[in-house]
PDB file of N, CA and C in Angstrom:
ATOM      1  N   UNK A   1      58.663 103.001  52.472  1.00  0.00           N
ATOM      2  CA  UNK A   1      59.420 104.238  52.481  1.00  0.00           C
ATOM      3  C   UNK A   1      60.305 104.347  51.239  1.00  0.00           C
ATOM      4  N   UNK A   2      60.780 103.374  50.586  1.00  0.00           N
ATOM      5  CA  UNK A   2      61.465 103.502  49.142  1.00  0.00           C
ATOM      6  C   UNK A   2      61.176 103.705  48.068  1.00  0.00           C
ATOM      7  N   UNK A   3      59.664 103.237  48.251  1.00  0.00           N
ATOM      8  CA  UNK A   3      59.014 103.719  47.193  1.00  0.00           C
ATOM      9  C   UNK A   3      58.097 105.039  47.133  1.00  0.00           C
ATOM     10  N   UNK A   4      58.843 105.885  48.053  1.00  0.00           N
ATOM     11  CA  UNK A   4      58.380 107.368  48.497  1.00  0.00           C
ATOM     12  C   UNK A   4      59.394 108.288  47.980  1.00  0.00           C
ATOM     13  N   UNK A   5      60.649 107.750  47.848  1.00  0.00           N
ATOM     14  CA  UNK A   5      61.900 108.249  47.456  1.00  0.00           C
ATOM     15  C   UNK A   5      61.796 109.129  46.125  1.00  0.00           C
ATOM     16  N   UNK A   6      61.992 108.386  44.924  1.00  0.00           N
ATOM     17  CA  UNK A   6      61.295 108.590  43.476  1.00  0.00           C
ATOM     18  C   UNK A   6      60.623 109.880  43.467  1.00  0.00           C
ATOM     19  N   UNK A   7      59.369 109.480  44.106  1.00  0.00           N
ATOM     20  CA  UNK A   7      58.274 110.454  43.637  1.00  0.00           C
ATOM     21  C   UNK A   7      58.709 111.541  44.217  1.00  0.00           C
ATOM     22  N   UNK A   8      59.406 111.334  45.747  1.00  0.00           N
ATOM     23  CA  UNK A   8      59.400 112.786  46.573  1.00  0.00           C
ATOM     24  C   UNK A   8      60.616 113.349  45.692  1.00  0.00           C
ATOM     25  N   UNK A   9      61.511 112.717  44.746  1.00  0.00           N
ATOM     26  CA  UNK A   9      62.648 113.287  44.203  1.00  0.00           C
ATOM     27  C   UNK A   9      62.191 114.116  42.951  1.00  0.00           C
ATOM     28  N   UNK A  10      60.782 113.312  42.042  1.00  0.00           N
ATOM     29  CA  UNK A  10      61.135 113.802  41.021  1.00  0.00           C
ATOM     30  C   UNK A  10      59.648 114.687  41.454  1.00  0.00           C
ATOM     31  N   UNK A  11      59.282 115.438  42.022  1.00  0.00           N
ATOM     32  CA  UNK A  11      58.155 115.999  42.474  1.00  0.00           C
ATOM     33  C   UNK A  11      58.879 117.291  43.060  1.00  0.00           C
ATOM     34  N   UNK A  12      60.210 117.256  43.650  1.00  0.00           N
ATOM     35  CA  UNK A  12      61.551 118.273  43.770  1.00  0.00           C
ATOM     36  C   UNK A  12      61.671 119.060  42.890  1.00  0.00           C
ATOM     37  N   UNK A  13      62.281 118.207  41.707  1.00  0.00           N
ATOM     38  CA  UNK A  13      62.851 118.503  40.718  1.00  0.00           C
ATOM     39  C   UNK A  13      61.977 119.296  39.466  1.00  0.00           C
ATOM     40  N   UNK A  14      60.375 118.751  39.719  1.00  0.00           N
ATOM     41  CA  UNK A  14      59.445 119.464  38.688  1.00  0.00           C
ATOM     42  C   UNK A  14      58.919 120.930  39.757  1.00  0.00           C
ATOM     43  N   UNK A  15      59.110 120.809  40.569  1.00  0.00           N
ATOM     44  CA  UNK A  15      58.932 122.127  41.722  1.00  0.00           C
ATOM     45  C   UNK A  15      60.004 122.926  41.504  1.00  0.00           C
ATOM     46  N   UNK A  16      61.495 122.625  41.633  1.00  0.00           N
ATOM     47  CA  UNK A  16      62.800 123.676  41.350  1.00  0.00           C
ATOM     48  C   UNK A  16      62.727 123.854  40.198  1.00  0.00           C
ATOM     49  N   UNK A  17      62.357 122.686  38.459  1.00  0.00           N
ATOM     50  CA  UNK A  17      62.129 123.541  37.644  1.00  0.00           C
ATOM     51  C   UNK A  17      60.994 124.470  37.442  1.00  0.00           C
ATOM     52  N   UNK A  18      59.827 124.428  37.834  1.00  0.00           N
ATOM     53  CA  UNK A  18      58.703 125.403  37.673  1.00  0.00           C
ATOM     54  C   UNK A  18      59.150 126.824  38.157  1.00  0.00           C
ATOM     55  N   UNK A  19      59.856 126.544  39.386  1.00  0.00           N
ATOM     56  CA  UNK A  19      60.327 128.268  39.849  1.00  0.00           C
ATOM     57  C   UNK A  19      61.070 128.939  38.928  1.00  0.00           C
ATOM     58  N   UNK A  20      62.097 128.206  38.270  1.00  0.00           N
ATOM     59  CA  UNK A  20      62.364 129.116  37.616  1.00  0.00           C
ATOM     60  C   UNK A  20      62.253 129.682  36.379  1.00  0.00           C
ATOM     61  N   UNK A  21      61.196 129.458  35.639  1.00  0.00           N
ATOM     62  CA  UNK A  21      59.716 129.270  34.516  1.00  0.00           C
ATOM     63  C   UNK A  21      59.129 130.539  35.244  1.00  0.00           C
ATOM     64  N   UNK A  22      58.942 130.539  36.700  1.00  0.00           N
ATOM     65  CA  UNK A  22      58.366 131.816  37.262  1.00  0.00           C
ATOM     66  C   UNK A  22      59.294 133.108  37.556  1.00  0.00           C
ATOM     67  N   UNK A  23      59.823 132.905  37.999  1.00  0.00           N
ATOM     68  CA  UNK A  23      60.791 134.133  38.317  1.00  0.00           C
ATOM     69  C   UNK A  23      61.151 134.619  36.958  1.00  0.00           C
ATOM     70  N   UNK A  24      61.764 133.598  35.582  1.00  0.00           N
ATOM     71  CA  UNK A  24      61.809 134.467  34.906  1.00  0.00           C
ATOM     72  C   UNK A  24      60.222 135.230  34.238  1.00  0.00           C
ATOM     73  N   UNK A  25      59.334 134.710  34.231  1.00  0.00           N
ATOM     74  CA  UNK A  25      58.274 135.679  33.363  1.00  0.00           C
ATOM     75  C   UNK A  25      57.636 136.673  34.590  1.00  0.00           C
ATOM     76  N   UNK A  26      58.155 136.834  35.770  1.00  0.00           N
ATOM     77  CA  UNK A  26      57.878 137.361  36.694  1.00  0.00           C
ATOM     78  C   UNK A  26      58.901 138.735  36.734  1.00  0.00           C
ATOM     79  N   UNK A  27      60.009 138.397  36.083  1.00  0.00           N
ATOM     80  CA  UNK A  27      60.966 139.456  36.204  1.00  0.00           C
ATOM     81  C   UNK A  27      60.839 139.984  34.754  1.00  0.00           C
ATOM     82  N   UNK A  28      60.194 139.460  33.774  1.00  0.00           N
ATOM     83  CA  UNK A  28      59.847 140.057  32.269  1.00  0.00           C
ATOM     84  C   UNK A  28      58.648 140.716  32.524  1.00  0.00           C
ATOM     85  N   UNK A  29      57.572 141.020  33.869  1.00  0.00           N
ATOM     86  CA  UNK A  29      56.467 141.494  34.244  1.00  0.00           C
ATOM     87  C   UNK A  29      56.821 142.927  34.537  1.00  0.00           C
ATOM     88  N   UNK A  30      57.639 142.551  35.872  1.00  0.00           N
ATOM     89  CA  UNK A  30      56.789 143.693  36.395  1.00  0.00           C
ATOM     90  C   UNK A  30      59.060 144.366  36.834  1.00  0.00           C
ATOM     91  N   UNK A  31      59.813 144.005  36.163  1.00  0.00           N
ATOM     92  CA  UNK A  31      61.128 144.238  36.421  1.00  0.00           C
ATOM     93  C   UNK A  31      61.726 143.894  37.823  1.00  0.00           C
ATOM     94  N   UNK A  32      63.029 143.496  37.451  1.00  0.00           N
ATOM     95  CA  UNK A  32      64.022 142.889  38.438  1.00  0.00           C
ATOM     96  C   UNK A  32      63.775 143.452  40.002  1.00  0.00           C
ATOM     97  N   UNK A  33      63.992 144.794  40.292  1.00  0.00           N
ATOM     98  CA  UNK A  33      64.077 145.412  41.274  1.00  0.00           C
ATOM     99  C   UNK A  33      62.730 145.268  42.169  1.00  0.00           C
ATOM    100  N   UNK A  34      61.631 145.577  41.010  1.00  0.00           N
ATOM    101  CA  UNK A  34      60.161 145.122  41.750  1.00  0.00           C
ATOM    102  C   UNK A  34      59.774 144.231  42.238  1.00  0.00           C
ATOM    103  N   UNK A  35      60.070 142.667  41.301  1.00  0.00           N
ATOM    104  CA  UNK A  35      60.315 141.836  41.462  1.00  0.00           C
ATOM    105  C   UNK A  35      60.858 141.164  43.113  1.00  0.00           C
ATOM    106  N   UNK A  36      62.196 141.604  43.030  1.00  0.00           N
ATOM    107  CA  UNK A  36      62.803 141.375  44.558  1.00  0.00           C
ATOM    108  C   UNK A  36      62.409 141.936  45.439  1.00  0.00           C
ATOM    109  N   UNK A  37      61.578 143.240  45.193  1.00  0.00           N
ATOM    110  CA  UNK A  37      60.930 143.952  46.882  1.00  0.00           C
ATOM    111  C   UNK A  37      60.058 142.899  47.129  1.00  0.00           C
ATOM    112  N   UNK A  38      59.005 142.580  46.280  1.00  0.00           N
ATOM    113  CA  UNK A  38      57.855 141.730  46.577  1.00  0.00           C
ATOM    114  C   UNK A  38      58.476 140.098  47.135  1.00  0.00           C
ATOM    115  N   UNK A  39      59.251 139.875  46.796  1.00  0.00           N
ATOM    116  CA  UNK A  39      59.752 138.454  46.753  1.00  0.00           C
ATOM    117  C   UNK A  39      60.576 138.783  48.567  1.00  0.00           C
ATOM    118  N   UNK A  40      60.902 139.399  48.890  1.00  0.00           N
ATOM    119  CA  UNK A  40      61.648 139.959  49.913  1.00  0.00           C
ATOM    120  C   UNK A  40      60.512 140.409  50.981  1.00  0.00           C
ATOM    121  N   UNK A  41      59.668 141.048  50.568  1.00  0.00           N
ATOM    122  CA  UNK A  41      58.435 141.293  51.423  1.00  0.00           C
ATOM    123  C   UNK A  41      57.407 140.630  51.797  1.00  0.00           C
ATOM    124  N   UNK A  42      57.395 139.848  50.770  1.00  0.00           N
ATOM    125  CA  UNK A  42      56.719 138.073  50.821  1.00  0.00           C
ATOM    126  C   UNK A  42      57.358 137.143  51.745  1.00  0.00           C
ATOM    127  N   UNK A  43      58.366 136.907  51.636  1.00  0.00           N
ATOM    128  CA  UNK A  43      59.737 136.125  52.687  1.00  0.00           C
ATOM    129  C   UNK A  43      59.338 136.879  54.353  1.00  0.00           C
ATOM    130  N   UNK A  44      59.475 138.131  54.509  1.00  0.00           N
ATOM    131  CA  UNK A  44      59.803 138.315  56.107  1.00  0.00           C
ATOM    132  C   UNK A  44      58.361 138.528  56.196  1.00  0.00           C
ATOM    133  N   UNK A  45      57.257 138.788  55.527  1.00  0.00           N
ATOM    134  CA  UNK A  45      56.074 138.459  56.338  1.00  0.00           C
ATOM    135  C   UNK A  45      55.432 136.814  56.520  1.00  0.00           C
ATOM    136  N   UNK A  46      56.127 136.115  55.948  1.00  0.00           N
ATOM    137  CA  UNK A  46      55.859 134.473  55.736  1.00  0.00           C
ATOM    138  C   UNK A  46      56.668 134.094  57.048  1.00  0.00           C
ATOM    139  N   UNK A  47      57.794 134.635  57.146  1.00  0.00           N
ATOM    140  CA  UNK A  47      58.925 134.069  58.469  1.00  0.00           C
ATOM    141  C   UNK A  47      59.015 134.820  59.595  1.00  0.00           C
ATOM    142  N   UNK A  48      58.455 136.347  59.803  1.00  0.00           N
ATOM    143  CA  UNK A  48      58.397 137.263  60.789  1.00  0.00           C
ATOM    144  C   UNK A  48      57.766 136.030  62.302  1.00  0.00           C
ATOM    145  N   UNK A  49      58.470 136.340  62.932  1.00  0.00           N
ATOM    146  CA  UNK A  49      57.841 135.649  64.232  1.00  0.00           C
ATOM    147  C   UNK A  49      57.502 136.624  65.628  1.00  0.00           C
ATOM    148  N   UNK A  50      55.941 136.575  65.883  1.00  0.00           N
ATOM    149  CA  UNK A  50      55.160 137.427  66.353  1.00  0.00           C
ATOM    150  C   UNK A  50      55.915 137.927  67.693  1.00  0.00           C
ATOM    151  N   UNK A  51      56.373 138.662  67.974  1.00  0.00           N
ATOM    152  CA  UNK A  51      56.777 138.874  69.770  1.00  0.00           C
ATOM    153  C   UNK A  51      55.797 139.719  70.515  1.00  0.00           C
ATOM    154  N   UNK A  52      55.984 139.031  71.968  1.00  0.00           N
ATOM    155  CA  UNK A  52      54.647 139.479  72.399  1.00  0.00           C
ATOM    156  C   UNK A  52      55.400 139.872  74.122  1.00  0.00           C
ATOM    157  N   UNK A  53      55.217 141.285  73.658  1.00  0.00           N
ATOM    158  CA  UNK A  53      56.155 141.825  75.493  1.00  0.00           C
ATOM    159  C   UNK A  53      54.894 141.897  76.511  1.00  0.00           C
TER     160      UNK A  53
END
C-alpha cells in the first residue's frame, strides 16, 4: 500500500495539471459563458439521480 501512495499522488497532480491546459484552450474555443453552460450541463446530467414515483 506505500508504494501506491507516489504514483496515486503524482498521477493527481498530472490529472489537476492537465485540466487546467483544458479549460483554458476550451475557454479560448468556444468562450467563457459557453464554456460553463456545457461544463454545468455535463455535471447535472453525470450526477442527476433517476426518481422513480
Amino acid at each position: 500500500m506505500r508504494r501506491l501512495a507516489p504514483v496515486a499522488l503524482l498521477s493527481i497532480t498530472v490529472i489537476w495539471g492537465w485540466t487546467f491546459v483544458l479549460v483554458k484552450e476550451g475557454m479560448e474555443l468556444v468562450g467563457p459563458f459557453t464554456f460553463l453552460v456545457c461544463r454545468i450541463i455535463l455535471a447535472c446530467s453525470l450526477t442527476e439521480t433517476p426518481t422513480f414515483k
